[in-house]
C-alpha atoms as a PDB file:
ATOM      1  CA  UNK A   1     -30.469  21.833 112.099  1.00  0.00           C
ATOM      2  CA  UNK A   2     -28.249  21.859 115.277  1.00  0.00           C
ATOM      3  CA  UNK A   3     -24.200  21.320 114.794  1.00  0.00           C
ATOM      4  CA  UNK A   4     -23.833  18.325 116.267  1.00  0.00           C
ATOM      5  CA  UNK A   5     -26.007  16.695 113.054  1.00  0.00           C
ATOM      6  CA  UNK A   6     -24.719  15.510 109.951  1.00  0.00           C
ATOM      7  CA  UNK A   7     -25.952  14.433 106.441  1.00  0.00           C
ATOM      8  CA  UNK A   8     -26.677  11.229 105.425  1.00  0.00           C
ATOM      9  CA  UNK A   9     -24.022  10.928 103.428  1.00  0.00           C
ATOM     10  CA  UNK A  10     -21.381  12.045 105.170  1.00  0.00           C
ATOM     11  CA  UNK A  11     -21.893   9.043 107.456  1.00  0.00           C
ATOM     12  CA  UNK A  12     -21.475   6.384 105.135  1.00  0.00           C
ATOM     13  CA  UNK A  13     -18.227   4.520 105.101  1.00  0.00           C
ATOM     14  CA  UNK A  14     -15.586   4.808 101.923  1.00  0.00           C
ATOM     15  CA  UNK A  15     -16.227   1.407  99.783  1.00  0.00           C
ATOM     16  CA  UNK A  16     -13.755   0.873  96.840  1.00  0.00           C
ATOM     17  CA  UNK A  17     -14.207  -2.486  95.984  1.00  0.00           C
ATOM     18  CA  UNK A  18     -17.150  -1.791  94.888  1.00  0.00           C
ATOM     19  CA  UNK A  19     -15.974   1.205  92.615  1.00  0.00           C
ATOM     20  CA  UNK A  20     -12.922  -0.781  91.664  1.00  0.00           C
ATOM     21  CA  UNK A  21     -15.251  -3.749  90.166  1.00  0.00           C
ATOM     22  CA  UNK A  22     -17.065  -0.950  88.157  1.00  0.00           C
ATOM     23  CA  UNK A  23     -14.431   0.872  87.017  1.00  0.00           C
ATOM     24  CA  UNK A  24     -12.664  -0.072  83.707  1.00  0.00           C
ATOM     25  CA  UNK A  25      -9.177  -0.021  83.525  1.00  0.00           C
ATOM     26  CA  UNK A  26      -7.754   3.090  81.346  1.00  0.00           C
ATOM     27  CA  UNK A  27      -5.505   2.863  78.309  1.00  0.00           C
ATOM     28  CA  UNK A  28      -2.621   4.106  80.474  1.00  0.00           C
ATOM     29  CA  UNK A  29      -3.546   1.037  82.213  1.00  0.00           C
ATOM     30  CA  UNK A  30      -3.775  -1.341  79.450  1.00  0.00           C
ATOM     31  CA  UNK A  31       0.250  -3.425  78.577  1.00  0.00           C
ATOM     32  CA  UNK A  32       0.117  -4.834  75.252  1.00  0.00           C
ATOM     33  CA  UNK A  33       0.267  -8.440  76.339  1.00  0.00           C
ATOM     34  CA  UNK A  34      -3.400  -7.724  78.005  1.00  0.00           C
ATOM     35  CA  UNK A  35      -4.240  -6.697  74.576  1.00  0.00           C
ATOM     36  CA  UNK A  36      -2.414  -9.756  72.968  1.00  0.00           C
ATOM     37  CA  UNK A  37      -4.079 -11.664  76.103  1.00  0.00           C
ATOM     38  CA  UNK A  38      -7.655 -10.431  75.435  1.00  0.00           C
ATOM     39  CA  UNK A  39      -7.542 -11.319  71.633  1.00  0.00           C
ATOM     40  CA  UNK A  40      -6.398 -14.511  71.958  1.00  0.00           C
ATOM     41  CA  UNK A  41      -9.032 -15.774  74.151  1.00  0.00           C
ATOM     42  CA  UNK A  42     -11.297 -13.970  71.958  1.00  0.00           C
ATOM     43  CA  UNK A  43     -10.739 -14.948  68.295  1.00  0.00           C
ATOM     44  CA  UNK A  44     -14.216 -13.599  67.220  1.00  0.00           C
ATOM     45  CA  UNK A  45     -13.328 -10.121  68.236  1.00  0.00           C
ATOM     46  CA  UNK A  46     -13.143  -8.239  64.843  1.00  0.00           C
ATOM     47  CA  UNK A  47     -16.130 -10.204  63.314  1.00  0.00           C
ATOM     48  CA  UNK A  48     -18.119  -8.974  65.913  1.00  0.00           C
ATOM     49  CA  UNK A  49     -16.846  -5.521  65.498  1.00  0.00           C
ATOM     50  CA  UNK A  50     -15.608  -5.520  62.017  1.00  0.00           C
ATOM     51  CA  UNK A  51     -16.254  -1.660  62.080  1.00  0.00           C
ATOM     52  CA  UNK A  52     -13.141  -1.754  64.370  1.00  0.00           C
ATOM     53  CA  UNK A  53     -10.740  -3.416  62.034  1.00  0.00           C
ATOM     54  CA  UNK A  54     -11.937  -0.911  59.098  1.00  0.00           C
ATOM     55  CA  UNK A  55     -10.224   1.755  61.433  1.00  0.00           C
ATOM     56  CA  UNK A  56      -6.961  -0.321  61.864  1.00  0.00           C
ATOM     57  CA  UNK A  57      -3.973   1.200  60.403  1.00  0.00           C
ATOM     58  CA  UNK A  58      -0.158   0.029  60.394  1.00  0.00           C
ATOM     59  CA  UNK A  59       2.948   2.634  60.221  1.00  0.00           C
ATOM     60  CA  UNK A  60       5.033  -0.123  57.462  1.00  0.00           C
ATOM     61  CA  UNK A  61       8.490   0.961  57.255  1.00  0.00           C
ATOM     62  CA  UNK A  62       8.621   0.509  53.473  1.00  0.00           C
ATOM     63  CA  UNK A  63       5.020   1.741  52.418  1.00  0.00           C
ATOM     64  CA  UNK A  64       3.638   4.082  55.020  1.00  0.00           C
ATOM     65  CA  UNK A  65       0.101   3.640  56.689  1.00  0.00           C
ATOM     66  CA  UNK A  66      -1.423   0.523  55.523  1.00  0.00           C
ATOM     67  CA  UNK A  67      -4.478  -1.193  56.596  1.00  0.00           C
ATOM     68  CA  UNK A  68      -4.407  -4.171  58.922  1.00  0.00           C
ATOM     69  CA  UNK A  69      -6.279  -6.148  56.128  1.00  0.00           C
ATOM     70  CA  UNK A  70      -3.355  -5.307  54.127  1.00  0.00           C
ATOM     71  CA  UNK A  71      -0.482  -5.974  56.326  1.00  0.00           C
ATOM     72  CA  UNK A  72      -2.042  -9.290  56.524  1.00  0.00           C
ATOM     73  CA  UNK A  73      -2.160 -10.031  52.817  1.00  0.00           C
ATOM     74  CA  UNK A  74       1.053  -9.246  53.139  1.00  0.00           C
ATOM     75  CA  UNK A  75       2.291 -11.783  55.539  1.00  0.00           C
ATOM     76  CA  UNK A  76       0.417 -14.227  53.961  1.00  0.00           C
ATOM     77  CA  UNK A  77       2.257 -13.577  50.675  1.00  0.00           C
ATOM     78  CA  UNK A  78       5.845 -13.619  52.822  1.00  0.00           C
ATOM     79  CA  UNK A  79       5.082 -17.171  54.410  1.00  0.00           C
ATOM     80  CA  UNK A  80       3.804 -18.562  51.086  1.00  0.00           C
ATOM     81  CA  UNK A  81       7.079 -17.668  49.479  1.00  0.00           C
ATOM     82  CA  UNK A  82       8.936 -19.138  52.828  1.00  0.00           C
ATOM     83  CA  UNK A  83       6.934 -22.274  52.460  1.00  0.00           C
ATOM     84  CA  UNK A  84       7.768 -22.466  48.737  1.00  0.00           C
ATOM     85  CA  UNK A  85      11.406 -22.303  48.887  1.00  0.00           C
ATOM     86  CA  UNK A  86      11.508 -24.889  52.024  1.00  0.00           C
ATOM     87  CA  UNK A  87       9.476 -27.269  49.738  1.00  0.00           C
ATOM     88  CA  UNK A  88      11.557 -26.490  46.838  1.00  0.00           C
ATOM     89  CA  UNK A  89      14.765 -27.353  48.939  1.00  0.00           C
ATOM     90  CA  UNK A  90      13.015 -30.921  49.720  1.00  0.00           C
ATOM     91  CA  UNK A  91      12.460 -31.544  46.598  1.00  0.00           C
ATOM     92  CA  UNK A  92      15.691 -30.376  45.530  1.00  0.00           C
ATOM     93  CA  UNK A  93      17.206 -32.717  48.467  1.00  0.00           C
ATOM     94  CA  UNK A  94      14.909 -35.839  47.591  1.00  0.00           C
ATOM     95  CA  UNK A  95      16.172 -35.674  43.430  1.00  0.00           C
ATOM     96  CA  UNK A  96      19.599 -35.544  44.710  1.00  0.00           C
ATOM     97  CA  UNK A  97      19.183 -38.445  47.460  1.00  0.00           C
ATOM     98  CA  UNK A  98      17.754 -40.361  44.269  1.00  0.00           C
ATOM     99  CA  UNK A  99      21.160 -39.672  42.403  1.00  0.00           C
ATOM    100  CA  UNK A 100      23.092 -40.572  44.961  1.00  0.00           C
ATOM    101  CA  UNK A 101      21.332 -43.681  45.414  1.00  0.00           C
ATOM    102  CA  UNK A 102      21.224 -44.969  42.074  1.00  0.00           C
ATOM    103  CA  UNK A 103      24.729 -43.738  41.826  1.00  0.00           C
ATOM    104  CA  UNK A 104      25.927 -46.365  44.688  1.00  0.00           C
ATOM    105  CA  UNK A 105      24.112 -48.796  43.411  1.00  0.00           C
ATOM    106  CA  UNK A 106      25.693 -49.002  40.394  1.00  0.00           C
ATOM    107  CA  UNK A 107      28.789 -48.715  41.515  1.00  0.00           C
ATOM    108  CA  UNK A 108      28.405 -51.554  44.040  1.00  0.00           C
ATOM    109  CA  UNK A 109      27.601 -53.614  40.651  1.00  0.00           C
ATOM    110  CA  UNK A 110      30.768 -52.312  39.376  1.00  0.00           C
ATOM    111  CA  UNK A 111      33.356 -53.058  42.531  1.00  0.00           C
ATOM    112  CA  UNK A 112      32.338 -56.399  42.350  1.00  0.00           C
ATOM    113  CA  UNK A 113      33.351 -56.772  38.524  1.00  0.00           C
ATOM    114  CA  UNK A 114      36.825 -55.673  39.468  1.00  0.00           C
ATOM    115  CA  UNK A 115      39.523 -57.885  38.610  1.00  0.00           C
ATOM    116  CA  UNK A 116      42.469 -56.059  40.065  1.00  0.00           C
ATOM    117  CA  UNK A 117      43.374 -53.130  42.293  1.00  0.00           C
ATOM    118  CA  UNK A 118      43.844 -50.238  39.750  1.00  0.00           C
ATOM    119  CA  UNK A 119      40.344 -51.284  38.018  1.00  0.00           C
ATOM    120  CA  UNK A 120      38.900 -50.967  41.412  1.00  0.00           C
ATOM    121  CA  UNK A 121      40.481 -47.683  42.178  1.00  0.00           C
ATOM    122  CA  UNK A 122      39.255 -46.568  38.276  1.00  0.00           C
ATOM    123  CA  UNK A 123      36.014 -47.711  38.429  1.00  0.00           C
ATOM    124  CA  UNK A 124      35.405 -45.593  41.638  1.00  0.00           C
ATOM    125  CA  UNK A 125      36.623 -42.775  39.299  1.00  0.00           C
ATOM    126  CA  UNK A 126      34.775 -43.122  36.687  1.00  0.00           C
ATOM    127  CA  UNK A 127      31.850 -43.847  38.249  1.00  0.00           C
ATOM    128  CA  UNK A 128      31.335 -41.569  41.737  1.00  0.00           C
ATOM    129  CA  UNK A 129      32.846 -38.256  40.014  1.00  0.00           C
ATOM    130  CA  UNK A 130      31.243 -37.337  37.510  1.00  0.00           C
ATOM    131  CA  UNK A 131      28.149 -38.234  39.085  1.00  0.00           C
ATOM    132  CA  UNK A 132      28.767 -36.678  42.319  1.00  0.00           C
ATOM    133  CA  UNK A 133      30.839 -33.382  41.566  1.00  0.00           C
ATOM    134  CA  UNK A 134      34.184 -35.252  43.240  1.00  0.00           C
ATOM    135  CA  UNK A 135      37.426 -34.570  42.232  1.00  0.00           C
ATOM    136  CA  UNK A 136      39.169 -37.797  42.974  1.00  0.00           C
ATOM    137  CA  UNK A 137      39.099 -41.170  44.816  1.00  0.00           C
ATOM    138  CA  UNK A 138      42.375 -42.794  46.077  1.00  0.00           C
ATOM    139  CA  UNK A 139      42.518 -46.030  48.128  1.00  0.00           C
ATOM    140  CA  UNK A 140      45.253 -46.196  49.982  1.00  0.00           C
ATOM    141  CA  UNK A 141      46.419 -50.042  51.377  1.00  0.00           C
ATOM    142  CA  UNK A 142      47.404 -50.126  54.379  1.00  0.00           C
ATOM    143  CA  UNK A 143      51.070 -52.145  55.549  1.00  0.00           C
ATOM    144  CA  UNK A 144      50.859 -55.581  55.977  1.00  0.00           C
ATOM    145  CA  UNK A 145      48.537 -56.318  52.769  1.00  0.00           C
ATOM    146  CA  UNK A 146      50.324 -58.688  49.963  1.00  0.00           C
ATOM    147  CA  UNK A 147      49.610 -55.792  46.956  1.00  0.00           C
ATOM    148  CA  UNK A 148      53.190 -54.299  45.749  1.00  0.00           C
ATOM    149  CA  UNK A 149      52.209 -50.550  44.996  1.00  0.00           C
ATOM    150  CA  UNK A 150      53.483 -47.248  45.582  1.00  0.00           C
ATOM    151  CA  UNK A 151      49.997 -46.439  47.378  1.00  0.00           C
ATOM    152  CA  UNK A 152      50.775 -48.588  49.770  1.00  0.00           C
ATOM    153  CA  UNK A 153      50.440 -46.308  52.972  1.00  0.00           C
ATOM    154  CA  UNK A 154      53.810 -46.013  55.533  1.00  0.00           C
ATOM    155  CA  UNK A 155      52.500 -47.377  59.155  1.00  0.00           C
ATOM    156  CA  UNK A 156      53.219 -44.264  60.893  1.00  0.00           C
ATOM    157  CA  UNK A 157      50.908 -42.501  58.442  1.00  0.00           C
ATOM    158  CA  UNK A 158      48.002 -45.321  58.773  1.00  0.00           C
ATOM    159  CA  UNK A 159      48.278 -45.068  62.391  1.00  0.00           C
ATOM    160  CA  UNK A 160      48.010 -41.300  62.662  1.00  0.00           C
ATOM    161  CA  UNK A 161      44.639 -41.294  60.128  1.00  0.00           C
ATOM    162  CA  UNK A 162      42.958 -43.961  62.351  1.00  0.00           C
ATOM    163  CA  UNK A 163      43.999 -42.607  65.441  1.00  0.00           C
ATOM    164  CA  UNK A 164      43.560 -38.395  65.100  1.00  0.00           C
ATOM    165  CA  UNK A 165      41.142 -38.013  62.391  1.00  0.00           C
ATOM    166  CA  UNK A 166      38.239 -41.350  61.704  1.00  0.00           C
ATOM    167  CA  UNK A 167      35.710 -41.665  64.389  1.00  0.00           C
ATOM    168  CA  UNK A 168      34.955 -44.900  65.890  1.00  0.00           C
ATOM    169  CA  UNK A 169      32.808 -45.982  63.198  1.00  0.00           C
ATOM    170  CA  UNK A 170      35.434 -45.396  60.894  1.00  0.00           C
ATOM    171  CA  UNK A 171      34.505 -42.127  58.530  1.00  0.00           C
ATOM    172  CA  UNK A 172      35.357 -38.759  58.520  1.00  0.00           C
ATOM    173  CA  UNK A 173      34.111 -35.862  56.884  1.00  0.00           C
ATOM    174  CA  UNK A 174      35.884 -32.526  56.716  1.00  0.00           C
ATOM    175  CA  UNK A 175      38.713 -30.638  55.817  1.00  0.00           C
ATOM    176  CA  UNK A 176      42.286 -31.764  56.384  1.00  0.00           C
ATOM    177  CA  UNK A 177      45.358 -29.740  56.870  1.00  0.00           C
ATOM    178  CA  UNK A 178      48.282 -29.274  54.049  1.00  0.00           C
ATOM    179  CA  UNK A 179      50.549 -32.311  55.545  1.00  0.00           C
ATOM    180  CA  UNK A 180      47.489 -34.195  55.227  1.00  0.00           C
ATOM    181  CA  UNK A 181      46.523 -33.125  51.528  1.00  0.00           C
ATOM    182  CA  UNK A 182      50.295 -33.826  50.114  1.00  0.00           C
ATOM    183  CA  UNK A 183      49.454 -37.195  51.758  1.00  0.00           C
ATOM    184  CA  UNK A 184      46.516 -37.968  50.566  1.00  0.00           C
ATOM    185  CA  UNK A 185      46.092 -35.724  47.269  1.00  0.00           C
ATOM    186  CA  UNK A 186      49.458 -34.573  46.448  1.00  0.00           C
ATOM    187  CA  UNK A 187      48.451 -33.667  42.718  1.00  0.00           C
ATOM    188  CA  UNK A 188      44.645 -32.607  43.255  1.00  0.00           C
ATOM    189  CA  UNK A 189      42.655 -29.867  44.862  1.00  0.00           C
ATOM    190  CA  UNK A 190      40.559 -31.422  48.218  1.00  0.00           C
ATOM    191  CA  UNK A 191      38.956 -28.548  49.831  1.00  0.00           C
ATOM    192  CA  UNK A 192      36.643 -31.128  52.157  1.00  0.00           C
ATOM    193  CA  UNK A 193      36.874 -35.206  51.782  1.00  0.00           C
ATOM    194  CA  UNK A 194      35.650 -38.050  53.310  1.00  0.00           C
ATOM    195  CA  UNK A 195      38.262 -40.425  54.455  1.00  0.00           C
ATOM    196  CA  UNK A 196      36.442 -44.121  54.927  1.00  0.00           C
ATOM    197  CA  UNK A 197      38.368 -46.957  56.445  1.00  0.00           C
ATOM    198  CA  UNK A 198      38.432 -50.511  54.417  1.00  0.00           C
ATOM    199  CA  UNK A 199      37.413 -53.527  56.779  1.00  0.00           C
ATOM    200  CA  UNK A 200      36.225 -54.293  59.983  1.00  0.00           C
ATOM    201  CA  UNK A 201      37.302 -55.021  62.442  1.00  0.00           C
ATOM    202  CA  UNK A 202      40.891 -54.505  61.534  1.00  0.00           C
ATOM    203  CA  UNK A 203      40.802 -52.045  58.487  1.00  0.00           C
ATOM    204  CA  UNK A 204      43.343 -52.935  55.593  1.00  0.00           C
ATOM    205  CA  UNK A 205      42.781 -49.618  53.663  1.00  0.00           C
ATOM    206  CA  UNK A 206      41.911 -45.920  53.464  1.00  0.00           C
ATOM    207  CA  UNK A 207      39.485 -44.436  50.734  1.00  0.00           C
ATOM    208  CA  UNK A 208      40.109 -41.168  50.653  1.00  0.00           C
ATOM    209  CA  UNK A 209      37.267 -38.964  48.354  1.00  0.00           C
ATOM    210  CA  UNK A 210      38.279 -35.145  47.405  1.00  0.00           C
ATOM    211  CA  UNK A 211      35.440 -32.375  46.413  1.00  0.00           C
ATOM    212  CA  UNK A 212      36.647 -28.887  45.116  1.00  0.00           C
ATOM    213  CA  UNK A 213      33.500 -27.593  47.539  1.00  0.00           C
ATOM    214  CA  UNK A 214      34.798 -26.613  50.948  1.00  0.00           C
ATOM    215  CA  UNK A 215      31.371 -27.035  52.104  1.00  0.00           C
ATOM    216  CA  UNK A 216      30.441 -30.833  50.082  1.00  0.00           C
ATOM    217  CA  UNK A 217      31.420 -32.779  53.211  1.00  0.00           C
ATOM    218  CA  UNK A 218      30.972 -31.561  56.385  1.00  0.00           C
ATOM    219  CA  UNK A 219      30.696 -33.187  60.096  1.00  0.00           C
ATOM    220  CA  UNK A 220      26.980 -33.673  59.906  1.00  0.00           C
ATOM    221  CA  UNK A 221      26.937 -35.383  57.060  1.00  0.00           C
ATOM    222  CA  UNK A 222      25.136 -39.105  56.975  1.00  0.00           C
ATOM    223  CA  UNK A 223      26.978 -42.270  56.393  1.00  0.00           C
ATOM    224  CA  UNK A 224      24.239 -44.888  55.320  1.00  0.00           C
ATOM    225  CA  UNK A 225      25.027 -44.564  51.876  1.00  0.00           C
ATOM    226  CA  UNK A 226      29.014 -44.498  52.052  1.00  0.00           C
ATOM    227  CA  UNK A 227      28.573 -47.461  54.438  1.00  0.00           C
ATOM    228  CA  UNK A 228      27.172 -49.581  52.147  1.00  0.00           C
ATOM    229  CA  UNK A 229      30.137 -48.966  49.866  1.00  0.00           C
ATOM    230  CA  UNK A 230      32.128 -49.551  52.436  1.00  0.00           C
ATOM    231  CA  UNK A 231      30.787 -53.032  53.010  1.00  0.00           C
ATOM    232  CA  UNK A 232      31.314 -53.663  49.031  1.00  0.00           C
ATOM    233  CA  UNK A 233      34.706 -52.760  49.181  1.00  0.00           C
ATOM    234  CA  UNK A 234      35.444 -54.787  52.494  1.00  0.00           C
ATOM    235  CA  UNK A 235      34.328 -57.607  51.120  1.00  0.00           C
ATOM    236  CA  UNK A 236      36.007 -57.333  47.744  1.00  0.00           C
ATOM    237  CA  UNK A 237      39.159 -55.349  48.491  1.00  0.00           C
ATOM    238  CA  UNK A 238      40.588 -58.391  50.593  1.00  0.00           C
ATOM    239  CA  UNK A 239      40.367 -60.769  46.907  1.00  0.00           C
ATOM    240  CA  UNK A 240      42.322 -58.180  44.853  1.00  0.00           C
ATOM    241  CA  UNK A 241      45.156 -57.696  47.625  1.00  0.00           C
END
């Protein structure tokens, strides 16, 4: 063989598509989102290979090495128990919506049957607090109605509820600051009320409801139920004053 030959294969050109195509990528290679990626599009993966999730094992914080079969039970058993106490809360929700509702109702009844301010104001009592864990219920007139009583609310007052604390549909639910509890609850504890004007458009009152429970009214809260009180006591109020 003379120098100026060369082997066959020395001649061929490099080609690494070729090799790349047939070469599988290595662990090192792998993220685990390809993993993630590669199971998800595959569901049938570990029936297929079931000898592969035999081998499985978890490091658990709490118990050690556990199977995957296992760790799975487990999970299961976690998100039954989550899905129990969110369905225990709905029911626990939907019995007290049904209290609250027959509560009104008969209270609505009630308003009407009022033949003067301080049976009005009682009957609210009577009624509402017990059934509703409230402290107390206070109706404050405002100036300008015809009713001589001590509740009758000073303007300045009136003006600086409507004004700084009701929305524009008239309600509020919160807590108030200690000028405002002397005001409204001198002799009681109100750690959140609802304050709800009386009449529309112009109101001619305040009813202002206590709870001992910081947390019983809040901002959130919904007003379909207090509204329809409302509209009893806006059409009644204006008889007795």
């Amino acid at each position: 063989m003379s120098n100026n030959q060369v082997s066959p294969s020395s001649s061929l050109p490099l080609d690494n598509a070729h090799d790349d195509e047939a070469t599988p990528l290595s662990t090192s290679e792998l993220e685990p989102q390809d993993i993630v990626n590669y199971l998800s599009q595959h569901p049938d993966f570990f029936l297929s290979h079931p000898e592969v999730l035999a081998q499985l094992h978890v490091h658990h914080q709490n118990k050690g090495v556990v199977s995957l079969t296992q760790l799975q039970i487990q999970q299961y058993r976690e998100k039954i128990k989550t899905l129990k106490k969110q369905l225990d809360l709905i029911i626990a929700n939907a019995k007290r919506n049904e209290t609250i509702y027959t509560t009104y109702a008969d209270v609505n009844l009630s308003v009407v049957k009022s033949n003067s301010f301080d049976e009005l104001e009682q009957t609210l009592n009577d009624e509402l607090c017990p059934s509703l864990g409230l402290n107390k219920i206070h109706i404050y007139p405002f100036q300008g109605s015809k009713l001589a009583t001590e509740k009758l609310m000073p303007e300045l007052q009136q003006r600086a509820f409507l004004e700084k604390k009701l929305n524009s549909q008239g309600f509020y639910f919160g807590r108030l600051g200690q000028n405002e509890k002397q005001v409204l609850f001198p002799e009681q504890i109100a750690e959140s009320v609802a304050l709800v004007s009386i009449g529309r458009p112009k109101p001619i009152a305040l009813l202002a409801i206590a709870s001992n429970d910081a947390l019983h009214f809040t901002p959130d809260m919904d007003t379909m139920l207090l509204q329809y009180l409302r509209d009893f006591l806006s059409f009644h109020l204006p008889k007795l004053l």
